[in-house]
Protein backbone atom coordinates (compact mmCIF):
# COMPACT_ATOMS: atom_id res chain seq x y z
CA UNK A 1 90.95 -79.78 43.30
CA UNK A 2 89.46 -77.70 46.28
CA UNK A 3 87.16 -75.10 45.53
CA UNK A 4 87.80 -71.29 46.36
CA UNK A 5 84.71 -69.92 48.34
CA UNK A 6 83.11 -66.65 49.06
CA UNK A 7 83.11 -65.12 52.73
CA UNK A 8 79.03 -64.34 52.17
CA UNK A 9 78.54 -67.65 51.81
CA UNK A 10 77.96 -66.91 47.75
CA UNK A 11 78.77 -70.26 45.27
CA UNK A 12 81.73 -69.16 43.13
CA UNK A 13 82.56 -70.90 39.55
CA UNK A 14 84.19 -74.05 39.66
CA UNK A 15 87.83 -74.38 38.96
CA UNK A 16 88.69 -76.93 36.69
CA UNK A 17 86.07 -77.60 34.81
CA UNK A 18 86.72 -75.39 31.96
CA UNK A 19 88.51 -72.14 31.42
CA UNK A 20 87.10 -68.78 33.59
CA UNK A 21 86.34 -65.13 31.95
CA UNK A 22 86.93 -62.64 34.27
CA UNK A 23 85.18 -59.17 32.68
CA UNK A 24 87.08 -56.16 33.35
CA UNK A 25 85.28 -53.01 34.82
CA UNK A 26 87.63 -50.03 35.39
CA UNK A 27 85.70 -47.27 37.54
CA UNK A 28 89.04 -44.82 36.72
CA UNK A 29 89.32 -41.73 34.35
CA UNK A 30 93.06 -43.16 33.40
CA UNK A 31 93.44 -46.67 32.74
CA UNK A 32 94.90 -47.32 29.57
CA UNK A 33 92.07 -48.89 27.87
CA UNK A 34 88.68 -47.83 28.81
CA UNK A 35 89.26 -45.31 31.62
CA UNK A 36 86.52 -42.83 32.15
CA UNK A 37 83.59 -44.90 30.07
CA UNK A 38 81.61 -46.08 33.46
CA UNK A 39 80.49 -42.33 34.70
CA UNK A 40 77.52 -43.12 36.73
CA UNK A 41 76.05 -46.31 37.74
CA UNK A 42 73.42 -47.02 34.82
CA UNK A 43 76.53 -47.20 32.88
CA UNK A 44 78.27 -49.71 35.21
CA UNK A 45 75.10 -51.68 35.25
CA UNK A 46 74.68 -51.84 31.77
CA UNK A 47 78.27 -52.89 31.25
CA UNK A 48 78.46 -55.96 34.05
CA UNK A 49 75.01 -56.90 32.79
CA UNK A 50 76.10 -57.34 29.05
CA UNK A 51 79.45 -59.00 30.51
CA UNK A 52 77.21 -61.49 32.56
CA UNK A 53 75.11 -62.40 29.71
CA UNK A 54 78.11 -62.63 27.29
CA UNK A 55 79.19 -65.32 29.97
CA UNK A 56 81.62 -63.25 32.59
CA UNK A 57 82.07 -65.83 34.99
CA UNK A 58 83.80 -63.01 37.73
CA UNK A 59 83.28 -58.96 37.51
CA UNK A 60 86.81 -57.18 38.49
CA UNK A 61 85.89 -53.57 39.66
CA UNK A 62 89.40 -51.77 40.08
CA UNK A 63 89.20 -48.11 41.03
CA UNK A 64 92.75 -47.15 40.60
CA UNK A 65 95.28 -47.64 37.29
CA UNK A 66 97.55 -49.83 37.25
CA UNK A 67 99.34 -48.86 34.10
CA UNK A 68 102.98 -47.14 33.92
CA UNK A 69 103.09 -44.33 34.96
CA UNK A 70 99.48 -44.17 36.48
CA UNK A 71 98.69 -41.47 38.80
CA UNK A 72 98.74 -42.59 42.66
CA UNK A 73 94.79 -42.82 43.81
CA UNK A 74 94.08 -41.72 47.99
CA UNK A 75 92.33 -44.38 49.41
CA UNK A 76 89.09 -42.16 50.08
CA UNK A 77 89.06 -41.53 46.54
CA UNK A 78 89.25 -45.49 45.63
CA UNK A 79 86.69 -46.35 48.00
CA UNK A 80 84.37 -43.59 46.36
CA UNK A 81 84.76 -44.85 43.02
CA UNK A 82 84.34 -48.90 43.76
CA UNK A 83 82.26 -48.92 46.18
CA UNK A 84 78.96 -47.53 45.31
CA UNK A 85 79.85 -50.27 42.07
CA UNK A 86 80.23 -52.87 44.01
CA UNK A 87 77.15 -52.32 46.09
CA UNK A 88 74.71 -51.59 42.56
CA UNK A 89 76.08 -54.39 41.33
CA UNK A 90 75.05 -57.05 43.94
CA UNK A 91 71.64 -55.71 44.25
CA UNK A 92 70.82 -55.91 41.01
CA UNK A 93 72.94 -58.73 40.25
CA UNK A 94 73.21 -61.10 43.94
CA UNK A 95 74.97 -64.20 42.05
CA UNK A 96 77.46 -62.84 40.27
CA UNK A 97 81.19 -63.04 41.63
CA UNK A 98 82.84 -60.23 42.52
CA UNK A 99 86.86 -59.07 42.93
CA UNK A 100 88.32 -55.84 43.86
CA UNK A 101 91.20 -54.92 42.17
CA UNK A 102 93.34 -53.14 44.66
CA UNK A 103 96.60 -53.57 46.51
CA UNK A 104 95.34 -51.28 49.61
CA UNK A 105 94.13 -53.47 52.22
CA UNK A 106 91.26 -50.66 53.54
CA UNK A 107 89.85 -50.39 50.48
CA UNK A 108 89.51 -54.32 49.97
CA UNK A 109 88.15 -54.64 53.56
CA UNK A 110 85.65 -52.48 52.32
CA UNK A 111 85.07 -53.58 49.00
CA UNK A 112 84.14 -57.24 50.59
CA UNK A 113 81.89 -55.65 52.99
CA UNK A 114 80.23 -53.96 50.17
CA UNK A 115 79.62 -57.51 48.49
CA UNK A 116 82.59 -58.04 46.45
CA UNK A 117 84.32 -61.98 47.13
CA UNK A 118 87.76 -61.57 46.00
CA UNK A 119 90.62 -59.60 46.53
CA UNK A 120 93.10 -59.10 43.19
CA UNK A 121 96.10 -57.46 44.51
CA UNK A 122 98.42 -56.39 41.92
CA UNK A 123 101.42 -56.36 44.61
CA UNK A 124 100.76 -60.18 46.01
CA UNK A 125 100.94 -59.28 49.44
CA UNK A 126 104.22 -57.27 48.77
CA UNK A 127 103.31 -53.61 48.77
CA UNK A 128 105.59 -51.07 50.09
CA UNK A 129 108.01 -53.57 51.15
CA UNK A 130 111.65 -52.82 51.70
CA UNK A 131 113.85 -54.63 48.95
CA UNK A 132 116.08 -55.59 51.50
CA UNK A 133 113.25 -57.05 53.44
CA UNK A 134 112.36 -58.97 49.92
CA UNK A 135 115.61 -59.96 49.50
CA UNK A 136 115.81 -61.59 53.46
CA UNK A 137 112.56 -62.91 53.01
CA UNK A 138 113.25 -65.30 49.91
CA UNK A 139 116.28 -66.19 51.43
CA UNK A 140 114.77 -67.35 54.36
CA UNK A 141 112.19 -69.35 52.65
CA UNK A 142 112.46 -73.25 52.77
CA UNK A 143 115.62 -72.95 54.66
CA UNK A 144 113.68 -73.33 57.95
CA UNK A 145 114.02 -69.33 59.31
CA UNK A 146 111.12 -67.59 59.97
CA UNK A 147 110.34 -64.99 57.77
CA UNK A 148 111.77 -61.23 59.17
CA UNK A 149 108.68 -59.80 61.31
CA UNK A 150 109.15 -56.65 59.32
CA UNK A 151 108.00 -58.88 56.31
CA UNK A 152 104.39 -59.28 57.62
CA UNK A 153 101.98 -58.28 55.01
CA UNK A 154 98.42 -55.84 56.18
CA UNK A 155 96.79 -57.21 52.97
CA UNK A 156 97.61 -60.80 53.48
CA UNK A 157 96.48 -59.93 57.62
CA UNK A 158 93.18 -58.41 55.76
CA UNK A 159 92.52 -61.74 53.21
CA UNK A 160 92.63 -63.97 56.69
CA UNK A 161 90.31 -61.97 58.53
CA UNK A 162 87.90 -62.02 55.91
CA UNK A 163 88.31 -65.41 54.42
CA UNK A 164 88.22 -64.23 51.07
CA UNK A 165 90.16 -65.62 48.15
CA UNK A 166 92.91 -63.36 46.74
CA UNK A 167 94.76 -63.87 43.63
CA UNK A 168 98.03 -62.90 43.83
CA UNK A 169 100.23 -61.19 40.92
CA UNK A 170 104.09 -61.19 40.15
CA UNK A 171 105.49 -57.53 40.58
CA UNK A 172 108.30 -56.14 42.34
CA UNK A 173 109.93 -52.50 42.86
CA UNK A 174 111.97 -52.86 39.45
CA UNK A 175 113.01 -54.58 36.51
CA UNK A 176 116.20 -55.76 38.04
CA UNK A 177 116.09 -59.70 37.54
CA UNK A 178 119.32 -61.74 38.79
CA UNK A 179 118.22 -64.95 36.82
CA UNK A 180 114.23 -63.77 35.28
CA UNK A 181 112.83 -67.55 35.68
CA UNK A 182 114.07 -68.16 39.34
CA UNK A 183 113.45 -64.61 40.25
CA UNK A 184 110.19 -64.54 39.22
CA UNK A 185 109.15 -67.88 40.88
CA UNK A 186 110.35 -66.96 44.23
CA UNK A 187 108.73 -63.65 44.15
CA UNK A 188 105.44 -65.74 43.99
CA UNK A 189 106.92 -68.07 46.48
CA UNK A 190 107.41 -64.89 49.02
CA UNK A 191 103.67 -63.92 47.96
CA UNK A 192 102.68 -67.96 49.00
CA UNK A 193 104.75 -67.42 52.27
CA UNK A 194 102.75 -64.14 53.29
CA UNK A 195 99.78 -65.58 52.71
CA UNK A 196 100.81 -68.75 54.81
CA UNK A 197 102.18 -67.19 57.52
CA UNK A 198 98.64 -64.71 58.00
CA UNK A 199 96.69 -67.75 57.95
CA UNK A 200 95.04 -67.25 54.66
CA UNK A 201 93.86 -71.07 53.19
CA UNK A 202 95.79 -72.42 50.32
CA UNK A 203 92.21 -73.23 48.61
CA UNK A 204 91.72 -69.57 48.22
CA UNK A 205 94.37 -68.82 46.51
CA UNK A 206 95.43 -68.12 43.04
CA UNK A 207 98.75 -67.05 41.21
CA UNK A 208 98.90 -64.15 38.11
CA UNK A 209 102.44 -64.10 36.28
CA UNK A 210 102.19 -60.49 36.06
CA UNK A 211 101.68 -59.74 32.42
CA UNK A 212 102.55 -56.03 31.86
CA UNK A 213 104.35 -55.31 35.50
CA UNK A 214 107.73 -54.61 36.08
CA UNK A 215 108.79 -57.00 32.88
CA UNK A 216 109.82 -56.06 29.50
CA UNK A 217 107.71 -56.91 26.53
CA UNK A 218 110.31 -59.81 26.14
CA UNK A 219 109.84 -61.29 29.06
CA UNK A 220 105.94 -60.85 28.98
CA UNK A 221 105.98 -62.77 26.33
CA UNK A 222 108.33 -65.22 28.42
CA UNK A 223 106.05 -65.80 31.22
CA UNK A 224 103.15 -66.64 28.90
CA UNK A 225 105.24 -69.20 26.56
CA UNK A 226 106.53 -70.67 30.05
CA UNK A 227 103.41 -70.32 31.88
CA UNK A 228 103.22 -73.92 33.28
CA UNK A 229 106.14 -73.37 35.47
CA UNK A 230 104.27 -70.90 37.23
CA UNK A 231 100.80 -73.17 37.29
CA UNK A 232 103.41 -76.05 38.50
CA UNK A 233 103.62 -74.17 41.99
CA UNK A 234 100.37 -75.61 42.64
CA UNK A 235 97.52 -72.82 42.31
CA UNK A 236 95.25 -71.46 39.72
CA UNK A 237 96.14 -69.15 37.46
CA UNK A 238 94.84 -66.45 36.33
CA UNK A 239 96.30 -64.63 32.82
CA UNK A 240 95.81 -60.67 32.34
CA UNK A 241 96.91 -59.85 28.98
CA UNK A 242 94.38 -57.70 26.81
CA UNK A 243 94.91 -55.09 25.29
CA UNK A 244 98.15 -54.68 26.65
CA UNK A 245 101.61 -52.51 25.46
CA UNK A 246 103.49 -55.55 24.62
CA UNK A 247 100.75 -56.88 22.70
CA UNK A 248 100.44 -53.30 20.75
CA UNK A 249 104.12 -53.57 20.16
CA UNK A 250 104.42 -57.05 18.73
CA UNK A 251 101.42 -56.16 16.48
CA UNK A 252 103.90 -53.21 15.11
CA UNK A 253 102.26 -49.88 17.29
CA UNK A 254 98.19 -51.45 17.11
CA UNK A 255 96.30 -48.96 18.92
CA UNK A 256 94.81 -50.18 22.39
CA UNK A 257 91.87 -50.91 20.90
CA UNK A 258 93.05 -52.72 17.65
CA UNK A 259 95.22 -55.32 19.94
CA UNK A 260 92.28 -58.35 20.11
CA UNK A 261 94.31 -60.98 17.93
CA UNK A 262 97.06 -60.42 20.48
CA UNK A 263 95.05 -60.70 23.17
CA UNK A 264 93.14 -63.85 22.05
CA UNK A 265 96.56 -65.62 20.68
CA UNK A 266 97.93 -64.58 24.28
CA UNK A 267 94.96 -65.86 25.87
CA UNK A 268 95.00 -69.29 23.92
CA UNK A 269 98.59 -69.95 24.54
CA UNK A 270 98.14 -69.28 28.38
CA UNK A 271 94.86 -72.22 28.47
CA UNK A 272 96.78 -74.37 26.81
CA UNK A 273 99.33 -74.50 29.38
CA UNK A 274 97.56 -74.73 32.30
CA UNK A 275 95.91 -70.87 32.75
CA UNK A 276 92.30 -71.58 34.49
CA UNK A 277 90.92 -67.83 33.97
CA UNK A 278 91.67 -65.08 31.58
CA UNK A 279 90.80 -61.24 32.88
CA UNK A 280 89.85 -59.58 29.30
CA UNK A 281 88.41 -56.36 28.62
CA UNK A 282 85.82 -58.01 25.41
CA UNK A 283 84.24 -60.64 27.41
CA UNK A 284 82.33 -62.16 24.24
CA UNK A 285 84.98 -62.69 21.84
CA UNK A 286 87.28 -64.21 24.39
CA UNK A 287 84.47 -66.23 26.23
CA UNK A 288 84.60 -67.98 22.86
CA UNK A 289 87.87 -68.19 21.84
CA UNK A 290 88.39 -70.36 25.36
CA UNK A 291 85.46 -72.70 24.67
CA UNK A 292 87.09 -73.23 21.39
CA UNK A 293 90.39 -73.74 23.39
CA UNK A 294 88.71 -76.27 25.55
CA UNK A 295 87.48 -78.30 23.07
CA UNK A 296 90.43 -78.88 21.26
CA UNK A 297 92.40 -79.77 24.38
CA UNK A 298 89.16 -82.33 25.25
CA UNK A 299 89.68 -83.60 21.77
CA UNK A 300 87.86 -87.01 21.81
CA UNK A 301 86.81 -86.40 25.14
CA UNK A 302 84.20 -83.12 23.88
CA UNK A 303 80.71 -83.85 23.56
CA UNK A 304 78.07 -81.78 22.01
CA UNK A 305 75.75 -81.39 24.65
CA UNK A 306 78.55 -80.26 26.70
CA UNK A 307 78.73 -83.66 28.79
CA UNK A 308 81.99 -83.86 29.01
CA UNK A 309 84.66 -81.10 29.47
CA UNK A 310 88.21 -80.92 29.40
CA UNK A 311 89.35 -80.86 33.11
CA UNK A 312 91.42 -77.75 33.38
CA UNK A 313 92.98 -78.66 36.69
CA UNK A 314 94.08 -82.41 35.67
CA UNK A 315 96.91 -80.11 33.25
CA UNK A 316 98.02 -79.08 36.76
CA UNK A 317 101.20 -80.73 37.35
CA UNK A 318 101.85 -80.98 41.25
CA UNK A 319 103.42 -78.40 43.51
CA UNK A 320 106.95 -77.95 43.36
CA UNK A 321 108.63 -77.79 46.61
CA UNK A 322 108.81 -74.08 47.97
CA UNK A 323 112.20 -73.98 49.04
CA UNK A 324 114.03 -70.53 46.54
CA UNK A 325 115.78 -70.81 43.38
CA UNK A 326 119.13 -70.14 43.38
């Protein structure tokens, strides 16, 4: 499996060797979960350092909520919250791996300047586009058109420039599926196309299913208990599901934080078909739970010193052509 790299010349973790822990810093007064607990930037550094030595393999430093109904963030006020993060963080810290969660392609210009390695864009190279320009778009793809010019993405222009990685999450405007399964696959097609067509290398890229956006709780759970037709594209994937709505609804109105057996059931369900990093808010528990999850899918293969892993990426079945779903 090629390896993603960073554009500072930074090792990041391996893919495939075992399952990833992304740690979850929100520098936002809103977001659903933990919004306003970072303040000032002892409390950021104390938080990435216990993430890093609970075994956070990436930080994700988002200055903007994502969740429903989330407030809409000016860029100059993004860049103020992540970037002074972003910057503590890699002095005191100059290993670690870094993404910026942002769809604004300024701000993660920025944010990789500032020392961060990955973009996470919530929108997949999508934001602000026209839904008739969506619709064109997937039509034209593996037909042999081109791709409407008006369907050019800034962030995907951005990611090239750079030559950062980027993981890139299902959303779209609305809920309004045609068929969910084909819909949702060539929505992440369109997101692969963007990315193509700005030059961006396919070793840098990852996919998110989109746990939580513009899905009902049914079909949240969908994408998870069908997550290897998504990892059958051909790309990592990455899983964002704790402490989410659906999860507090399943587990009859849990409070956000009384959701972590849905997020770790979530989280083990995703590994086990083919997920190669969870983003969780309780970096610990869920570090764990995926070593566990590992080891059962090494079975005989698992060794005690840690020899011998499970090879995340040999689950990976291989691309499926990219030509739409009808």
């Amino acid at each position: 499996m090629a390896q993603w790299m960073s554009p500072h010349g930074r090792s990041l973790p391996v893919v495939g060797r075992r399952t990833l822990v992304m740690g979850i810093l929100n520098m936002t007064p809103d977001s659903f979960s933990d919004g306003g607990q970072l303040r000032d930037l002892d409390a950021v550094l104390a938080r990435a350092e216990a993430m890093i030595l609970a075994g956070a393999d990436v930080l994700d430093i988002g200055g903007e909520s994502t969740r429903p109904g989330g407030a809409p963030v000016a860029e100059a006020d993004e860049r103020a919250r992540v970037l002074p993060a972003i910057e503590a963080i890699r002095r005191r810290f100059p290993a670690v791996a870094m993404s910026v969660d942002t769809f604004k392609p300024t701000v993660a210009a920025a944010a990789i300047e500032a020392g961060a390695d990955i973009v996470n864009d919530v929108w997949g190279f999508t934001h602000g586009m026209e839904v008739a320009t969506r619709a064109q778009a997937i039509a034209a793809l593996g037909t042999g058109e081109v791709i409407p010019t008006c369907a050019a993405s800034a962030m995907a222009a951005v990611v090239a420039r750079l030559g950062c990685p980027a993981i890139l999450m299902h959303n779209r405007p609305d809920r309004e599926y045609r068929a969910f399964w084909p819909d949702v696959l060539n929505d992440l097609r369109l997101s692969l196309a963007l990315a193509e067509r700005a030059g961006v290398a396919a070793h840098q890229l990852w996919l998110d299913p989109g746990f939580g956006f513009a899905k009902s709780p049914a079909q949240n759970l969908e994408v998870i208990k069908h997550l290897e037709r998504i990892v059958a594209l051909g790309f990592p994937v990455l899983v964002g599901t704790s402490r989410k709505s659906t999860l507090g609804k399943v587990l009859g109105g849990a409070a956000v934080d009384d959701r972590m057996e849905g997020s770790a059931a979530t989280a083990v369900w995703a590994i086990q078909r083919g997920a190669a990093m969870v983003r969780v808010h309780d970096v610990a528990t869920m570090k764990r739970i995926a070593v566990v999850t590992d080891a059962i899918a090494a079975g005989e293969a698992w060794s005690e010193d840690g020899s011998q892993k499970p090879e995340v990426g040999s689950r990976k079945p291989e691309a499926r052509s990219q030509k739409p779903e009808a």
